[in-house]
C-alpha atoms as a PDB file:
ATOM      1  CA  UNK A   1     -10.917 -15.295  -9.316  1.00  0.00           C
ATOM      2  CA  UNK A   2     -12.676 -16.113 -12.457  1.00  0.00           C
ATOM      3  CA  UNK A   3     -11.097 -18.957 -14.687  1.00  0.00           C
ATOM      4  CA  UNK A   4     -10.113 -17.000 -17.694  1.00  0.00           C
ATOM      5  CA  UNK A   5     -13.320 -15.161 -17.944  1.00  0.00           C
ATOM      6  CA  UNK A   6     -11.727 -12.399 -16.241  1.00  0.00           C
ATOM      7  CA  UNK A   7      -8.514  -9.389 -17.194  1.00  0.00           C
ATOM      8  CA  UNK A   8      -6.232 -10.431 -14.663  1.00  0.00           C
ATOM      9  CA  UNK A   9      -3.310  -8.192 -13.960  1.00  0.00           C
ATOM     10  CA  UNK A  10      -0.120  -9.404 -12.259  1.00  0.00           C
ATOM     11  CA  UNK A  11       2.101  -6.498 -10.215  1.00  0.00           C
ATOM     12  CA  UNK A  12       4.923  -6.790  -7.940  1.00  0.00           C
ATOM     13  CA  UNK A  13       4.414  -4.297  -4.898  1.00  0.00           C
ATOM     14  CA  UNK A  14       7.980  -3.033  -3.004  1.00  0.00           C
ATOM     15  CA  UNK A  15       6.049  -1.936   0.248  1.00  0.00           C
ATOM     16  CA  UNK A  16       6.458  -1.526   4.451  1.00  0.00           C
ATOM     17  CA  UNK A  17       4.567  -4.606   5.916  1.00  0.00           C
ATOM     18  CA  UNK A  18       3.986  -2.888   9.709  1.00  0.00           C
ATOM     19  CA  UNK A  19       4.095  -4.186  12.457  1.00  0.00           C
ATOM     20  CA  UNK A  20       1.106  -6.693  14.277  1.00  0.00           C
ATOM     21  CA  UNK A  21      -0.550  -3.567  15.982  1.00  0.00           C
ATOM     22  CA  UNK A  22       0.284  -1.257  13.052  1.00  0.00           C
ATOM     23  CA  UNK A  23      -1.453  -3.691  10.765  1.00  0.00           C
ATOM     24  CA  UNK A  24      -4.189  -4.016  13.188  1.00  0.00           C
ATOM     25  CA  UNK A  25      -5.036  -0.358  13.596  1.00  0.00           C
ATOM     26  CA  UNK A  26      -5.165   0.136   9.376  1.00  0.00           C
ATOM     27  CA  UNK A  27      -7.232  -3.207   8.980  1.00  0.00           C
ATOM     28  CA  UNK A  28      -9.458  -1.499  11.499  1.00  0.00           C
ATOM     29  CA  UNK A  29      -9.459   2.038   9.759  1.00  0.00           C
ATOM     30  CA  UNK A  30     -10.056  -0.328   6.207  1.00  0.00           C
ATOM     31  CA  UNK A  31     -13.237  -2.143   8.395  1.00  0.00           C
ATOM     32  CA  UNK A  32     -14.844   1.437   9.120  1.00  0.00           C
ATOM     33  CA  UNK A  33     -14.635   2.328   5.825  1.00  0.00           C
ATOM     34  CA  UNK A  34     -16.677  -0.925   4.894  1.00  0.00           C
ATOM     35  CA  UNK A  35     -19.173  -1.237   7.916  1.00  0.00           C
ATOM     36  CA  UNK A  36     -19.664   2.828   8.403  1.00  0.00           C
ATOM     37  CA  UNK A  37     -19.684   3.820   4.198  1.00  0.00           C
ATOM     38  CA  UNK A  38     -20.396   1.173   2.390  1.00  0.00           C
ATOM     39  CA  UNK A  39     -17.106   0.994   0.548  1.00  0.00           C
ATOM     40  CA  UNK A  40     -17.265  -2.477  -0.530  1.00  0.00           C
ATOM     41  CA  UNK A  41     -13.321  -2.168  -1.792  1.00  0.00           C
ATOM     42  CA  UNK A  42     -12.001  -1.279   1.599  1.00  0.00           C
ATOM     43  CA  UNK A  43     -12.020  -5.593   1.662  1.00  0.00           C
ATOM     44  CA  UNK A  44      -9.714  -5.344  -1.634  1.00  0.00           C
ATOM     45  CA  UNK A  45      -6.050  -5.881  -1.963  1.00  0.00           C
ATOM     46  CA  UNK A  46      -4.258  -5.856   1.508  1.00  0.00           C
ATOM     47  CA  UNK A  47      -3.160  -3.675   4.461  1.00  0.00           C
ATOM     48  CA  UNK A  48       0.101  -2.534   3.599  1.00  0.00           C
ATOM     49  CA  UNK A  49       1.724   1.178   2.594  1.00  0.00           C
ATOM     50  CA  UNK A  50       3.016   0.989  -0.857  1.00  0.00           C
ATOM     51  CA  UNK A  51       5.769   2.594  -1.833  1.00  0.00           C
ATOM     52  CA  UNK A  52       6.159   1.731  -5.515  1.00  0.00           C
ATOM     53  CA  UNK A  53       5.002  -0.270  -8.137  1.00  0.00           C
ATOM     54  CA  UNK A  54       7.965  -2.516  -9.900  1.00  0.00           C
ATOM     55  CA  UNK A  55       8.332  -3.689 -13.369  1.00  0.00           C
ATOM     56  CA  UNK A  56      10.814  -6.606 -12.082  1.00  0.00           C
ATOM     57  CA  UNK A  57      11.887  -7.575  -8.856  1.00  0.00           C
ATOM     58  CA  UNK A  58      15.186  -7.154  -7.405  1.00  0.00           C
ATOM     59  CA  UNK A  59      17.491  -9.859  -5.496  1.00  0.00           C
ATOM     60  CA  UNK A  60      17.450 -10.790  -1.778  1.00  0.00           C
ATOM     61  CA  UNK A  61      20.643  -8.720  -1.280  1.00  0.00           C
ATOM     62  CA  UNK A  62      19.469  -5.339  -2.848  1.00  0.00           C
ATOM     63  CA  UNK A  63      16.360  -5.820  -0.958  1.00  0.00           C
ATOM     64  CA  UNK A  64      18.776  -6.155   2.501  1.00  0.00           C
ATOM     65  CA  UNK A  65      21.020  -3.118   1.463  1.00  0.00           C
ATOM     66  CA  UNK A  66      17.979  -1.019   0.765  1.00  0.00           C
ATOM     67  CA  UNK A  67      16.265  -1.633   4.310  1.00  0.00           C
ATOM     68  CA  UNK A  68      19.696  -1.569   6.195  1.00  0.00           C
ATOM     69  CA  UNK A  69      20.556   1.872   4.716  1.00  0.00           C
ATOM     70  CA  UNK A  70      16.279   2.825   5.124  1.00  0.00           C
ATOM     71  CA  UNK A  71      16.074   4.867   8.383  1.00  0.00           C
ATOM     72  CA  UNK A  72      13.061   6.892   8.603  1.00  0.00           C
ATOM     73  CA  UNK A  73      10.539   5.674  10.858  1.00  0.00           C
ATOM     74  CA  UNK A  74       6.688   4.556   9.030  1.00  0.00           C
ATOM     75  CA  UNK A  75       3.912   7.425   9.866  1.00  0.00           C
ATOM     76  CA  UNK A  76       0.994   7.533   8.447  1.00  0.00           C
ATOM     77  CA  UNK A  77      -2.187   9.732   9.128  1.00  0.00           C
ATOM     78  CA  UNK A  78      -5.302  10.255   7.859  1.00  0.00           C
ATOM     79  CA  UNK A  79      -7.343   8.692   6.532  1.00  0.00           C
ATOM     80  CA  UNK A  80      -7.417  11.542   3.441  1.00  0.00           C
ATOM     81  CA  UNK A  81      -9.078  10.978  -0.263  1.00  0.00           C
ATOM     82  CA  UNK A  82      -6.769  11.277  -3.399  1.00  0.00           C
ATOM     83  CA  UNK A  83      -8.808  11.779  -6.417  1.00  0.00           C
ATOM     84  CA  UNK A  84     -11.742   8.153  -5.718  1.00  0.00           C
ATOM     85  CA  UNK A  85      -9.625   6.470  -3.783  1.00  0.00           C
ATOM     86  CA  UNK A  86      -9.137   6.870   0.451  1.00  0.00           C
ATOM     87  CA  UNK A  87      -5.200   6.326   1.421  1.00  0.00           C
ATOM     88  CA  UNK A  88      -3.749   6.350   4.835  1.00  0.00           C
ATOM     89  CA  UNK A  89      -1.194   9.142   4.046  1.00  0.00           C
ATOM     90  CA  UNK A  90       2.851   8.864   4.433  1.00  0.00           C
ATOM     91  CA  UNK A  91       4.346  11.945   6.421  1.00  0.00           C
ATOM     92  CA  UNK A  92       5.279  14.737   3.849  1.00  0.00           C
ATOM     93  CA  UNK A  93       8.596  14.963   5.403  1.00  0.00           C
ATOM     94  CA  UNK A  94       9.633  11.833   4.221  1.00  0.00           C
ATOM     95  CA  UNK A  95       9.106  12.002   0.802  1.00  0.00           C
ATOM     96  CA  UNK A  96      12.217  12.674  -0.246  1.00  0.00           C
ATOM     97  CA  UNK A  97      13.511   9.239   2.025  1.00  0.00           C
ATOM     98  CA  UNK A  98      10.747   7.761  -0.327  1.00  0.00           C
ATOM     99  CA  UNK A  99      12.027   9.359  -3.395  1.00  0.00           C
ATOM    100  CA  UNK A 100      15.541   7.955  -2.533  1.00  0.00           C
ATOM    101  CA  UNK A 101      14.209   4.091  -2.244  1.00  0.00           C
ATOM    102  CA  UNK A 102      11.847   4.133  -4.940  1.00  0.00           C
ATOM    103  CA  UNK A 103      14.109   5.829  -8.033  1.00  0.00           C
ATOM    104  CA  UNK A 104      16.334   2.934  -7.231  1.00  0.00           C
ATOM    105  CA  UNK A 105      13.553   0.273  -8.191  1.00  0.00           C
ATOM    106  CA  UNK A 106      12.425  -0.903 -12.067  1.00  0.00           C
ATOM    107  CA  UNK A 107       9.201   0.811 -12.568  1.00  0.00           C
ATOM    108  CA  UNK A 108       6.320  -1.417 -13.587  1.00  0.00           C
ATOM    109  CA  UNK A 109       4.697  -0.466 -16.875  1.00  0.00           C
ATOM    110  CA  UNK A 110       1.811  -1.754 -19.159  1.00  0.00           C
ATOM    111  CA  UNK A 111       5.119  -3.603 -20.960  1.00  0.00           C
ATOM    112  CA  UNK A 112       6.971  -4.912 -18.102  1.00  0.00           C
ATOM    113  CA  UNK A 113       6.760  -8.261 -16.584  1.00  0.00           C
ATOM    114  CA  UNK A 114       4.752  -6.633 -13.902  1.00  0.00           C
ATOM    115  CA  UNK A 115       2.157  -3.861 -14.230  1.00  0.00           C
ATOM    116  CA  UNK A 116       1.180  -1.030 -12.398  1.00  0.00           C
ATOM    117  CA  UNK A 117      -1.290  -1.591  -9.683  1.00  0.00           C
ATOM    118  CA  UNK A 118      -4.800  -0.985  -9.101  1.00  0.00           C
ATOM    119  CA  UNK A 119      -4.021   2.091  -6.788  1.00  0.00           C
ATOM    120  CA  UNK A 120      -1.379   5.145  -6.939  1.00  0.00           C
ATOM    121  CA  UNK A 121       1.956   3.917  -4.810  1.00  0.00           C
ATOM    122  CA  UNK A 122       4.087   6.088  -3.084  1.00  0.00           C
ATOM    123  CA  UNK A 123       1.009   7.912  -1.480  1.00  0.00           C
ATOM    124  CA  UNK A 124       0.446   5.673   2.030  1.00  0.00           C
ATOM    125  CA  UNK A 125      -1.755   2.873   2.291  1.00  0.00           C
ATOM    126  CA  UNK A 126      -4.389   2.465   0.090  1.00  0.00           C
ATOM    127  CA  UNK A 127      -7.670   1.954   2.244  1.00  0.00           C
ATOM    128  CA  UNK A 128     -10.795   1.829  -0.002  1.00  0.00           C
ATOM    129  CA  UNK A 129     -12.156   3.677  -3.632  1.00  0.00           C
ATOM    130  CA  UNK A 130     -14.606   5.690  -3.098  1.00  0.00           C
ATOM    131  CA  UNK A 131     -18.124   3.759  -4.940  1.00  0.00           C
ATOM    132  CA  UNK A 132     -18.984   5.524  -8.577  1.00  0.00           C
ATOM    133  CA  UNK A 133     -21.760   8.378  -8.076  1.00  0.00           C
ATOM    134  CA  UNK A 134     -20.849   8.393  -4.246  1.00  0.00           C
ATOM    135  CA  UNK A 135     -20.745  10.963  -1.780  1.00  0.00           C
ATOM    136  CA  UNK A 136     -21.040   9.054   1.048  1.00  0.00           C
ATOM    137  CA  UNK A 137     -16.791   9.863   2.215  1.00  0.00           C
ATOM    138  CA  UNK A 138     -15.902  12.934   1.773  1.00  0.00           C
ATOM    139  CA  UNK A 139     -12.385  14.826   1.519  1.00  0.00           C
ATOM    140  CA  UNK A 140     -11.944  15.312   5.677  1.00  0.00           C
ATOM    141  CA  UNK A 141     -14.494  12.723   7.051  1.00  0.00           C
ATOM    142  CA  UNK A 142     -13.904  13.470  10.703  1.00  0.00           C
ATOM    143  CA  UNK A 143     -15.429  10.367  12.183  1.00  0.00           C
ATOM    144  CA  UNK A 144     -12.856   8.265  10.697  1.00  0.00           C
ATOM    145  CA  UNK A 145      -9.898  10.502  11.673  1.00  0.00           C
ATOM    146  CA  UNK A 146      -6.857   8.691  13.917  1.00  0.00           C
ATOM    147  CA  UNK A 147      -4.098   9.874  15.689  1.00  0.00           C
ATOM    148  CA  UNK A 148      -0.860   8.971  14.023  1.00  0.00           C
ATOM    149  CA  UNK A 149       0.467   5.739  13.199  1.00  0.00           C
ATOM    150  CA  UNK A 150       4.369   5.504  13.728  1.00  0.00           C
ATOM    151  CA  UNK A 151       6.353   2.712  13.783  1.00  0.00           C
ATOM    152  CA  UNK A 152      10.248   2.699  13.770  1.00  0.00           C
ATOM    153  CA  UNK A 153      10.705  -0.459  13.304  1.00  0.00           C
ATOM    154  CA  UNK A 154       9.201  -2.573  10.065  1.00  0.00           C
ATOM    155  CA  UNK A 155       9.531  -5.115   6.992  1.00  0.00           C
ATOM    156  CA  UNK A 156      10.369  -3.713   3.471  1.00  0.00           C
ATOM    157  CA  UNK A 157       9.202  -6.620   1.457  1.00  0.00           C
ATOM    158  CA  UNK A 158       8.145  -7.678  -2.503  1.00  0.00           C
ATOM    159  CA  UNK A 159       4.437  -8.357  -2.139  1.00  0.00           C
ATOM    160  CA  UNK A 160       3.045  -9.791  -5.722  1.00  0.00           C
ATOM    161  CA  UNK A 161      -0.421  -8.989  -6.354  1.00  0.00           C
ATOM    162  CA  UNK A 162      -2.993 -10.600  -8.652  1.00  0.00           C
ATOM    163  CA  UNK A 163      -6.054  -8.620  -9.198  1.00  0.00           C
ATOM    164  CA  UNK A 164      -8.928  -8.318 -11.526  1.00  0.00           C
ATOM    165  CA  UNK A 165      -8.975  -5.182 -13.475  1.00  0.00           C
ATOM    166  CA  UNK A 166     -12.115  -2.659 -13.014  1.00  0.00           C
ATOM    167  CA  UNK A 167     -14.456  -2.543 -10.006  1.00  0.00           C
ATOM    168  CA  UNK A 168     -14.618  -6.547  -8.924  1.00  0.00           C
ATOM    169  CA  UNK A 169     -12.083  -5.855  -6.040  1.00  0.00           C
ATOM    170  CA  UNK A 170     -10.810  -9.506  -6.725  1.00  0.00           C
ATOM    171  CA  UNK A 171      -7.181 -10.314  -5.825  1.00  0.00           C
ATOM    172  CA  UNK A 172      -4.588 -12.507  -3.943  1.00  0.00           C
ATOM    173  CA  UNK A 173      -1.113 -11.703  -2.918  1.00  0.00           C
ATOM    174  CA  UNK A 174       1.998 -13.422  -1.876  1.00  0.00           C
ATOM    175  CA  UNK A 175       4.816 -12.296   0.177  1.00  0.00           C
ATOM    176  CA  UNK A 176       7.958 -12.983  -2.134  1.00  0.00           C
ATOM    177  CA  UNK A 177      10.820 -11.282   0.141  1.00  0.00           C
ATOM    178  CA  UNK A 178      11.856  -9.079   2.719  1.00  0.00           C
ATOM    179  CA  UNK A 179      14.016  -7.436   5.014  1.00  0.00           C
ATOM    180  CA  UNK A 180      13.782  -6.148   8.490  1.00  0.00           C
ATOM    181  CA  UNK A 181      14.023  -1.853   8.379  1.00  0.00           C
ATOM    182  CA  UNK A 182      14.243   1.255  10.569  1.00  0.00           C
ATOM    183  CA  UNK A 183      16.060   2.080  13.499  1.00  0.00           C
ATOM    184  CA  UNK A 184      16.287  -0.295  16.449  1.00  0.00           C
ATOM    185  CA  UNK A 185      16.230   0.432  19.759  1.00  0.00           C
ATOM    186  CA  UNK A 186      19.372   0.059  21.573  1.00  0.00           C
END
C-alpha cells in the first residue's frame, strides 16, 4: 500500500470464514478467474462470503449469540456476475436467515467508523470485477461452473479490511473475532 499517496478506505467485514476445503475450492474458482480471464482482481481482497458490511463492530459475546442461534448450513454456487463484479452466490433460500443476522448489525456508511466495502455484501463471495471494456466473462460462463459448495459447519467472524479505493486491487485484512457456527454433527 502506498504511503499516503493513496485513498485508503478502512471497513469491518461480518462474514462466514469456510472451512480448509471450502476455502480451497473458492481460492481455486478465484485462480481460474485470474489464469483463464485475465481478471487481475480475482487476487484482491480475500476468500470469504460476506454477509454485511458494518459501521462498528460488535462485542465477543454478540458475536457468540449470533453464531450459536445461526443454523443454516453455507452454500454457495456459481460462479454468477452481478452488475462488473463475479460472486460465488449464497442459496436464495437462505436469504431471509441472512436478513435475520445482518439487520441486527451497525451498517457501515461513508460517516461511520467503518465504510462500506469495495464489493456488494450479502450476495456470496466476491470472486473477481470484471476488467473495464471487458467481455472476456460473461453472465453464465460455463467453463467455470462448480457443483455446490455446502458446508454445515463454519466461522462467523469480524474480518477488517484495508483497501485502496478504485481499480489498484490493493488491500490487507485482519481477522478481529469469531465464533464457531452451524449445526454439528452429533
Amino acid at each position: 500500500m502506498g504511503l499516503g499517496t493513496s485513498d485508503t478506505a478502512s471497513s469491518l467485514a461480518f462474514v462466514i470464514i469456510p472451512p480448509g476445503n471450502i476455502a480451497k475450492n473458492i481460492a481455486d474458482i478465484r485462480m481460474r478467474l485470474w489464469t483463464l480471464r485475465g481478471a487481475a482482481s480475482a487476487r484482491a481482497y480475500f476468500d470469504f462470503p460476506v454477509l454485511a458490511w458494518m459501521g462498528s463492530p460488535i462485542d465477543g459475546a454478540a458475536l457468540a449469540g449470533i453464531a450459536s442461534r445461526t443454523t443454516m448450513p453455507l452454500e454457495l454456487a456459481g460462479p454468477e456476475r452481478h452488475n462488473d463484479d463475479i460472486f460465488m452466490r449464497f442459496n436464495e433460500r437462505h436469504a431471509d436467515d441472512i436478513a435475520n443476522i445482518t439487520t441486527r448489525l451497525p451498517p457501515a456508511s461513508e460517516h461511520s467508523e467503518y465504510v462500506p466495502g469495495p464489493f456488494e455484501a450479502g450476495l456470496g463471495c466476491f470472486c473477481a470485477r470484471i476488467p473495464f471494456g471487458s467481455d472476456n466473462i460473461k453472465k453464465d460462463d460455463s467453463s467455470m461452473l462448480i457443483e455446490k459448495i455446502r458446508a454445515t459447519t463454519f466461522l462467523l467472524a469480524l474480518v477488517e479490511l484495508r483497501w485502496i479505493r478504485g481499480s489498484d486491487f490493493s488491500s490487507s485484512w485482519a481477522t478481529l473475532s469469531s465464533a464457531r457456527s452451524g449445526r454439528r454433527r452429533s
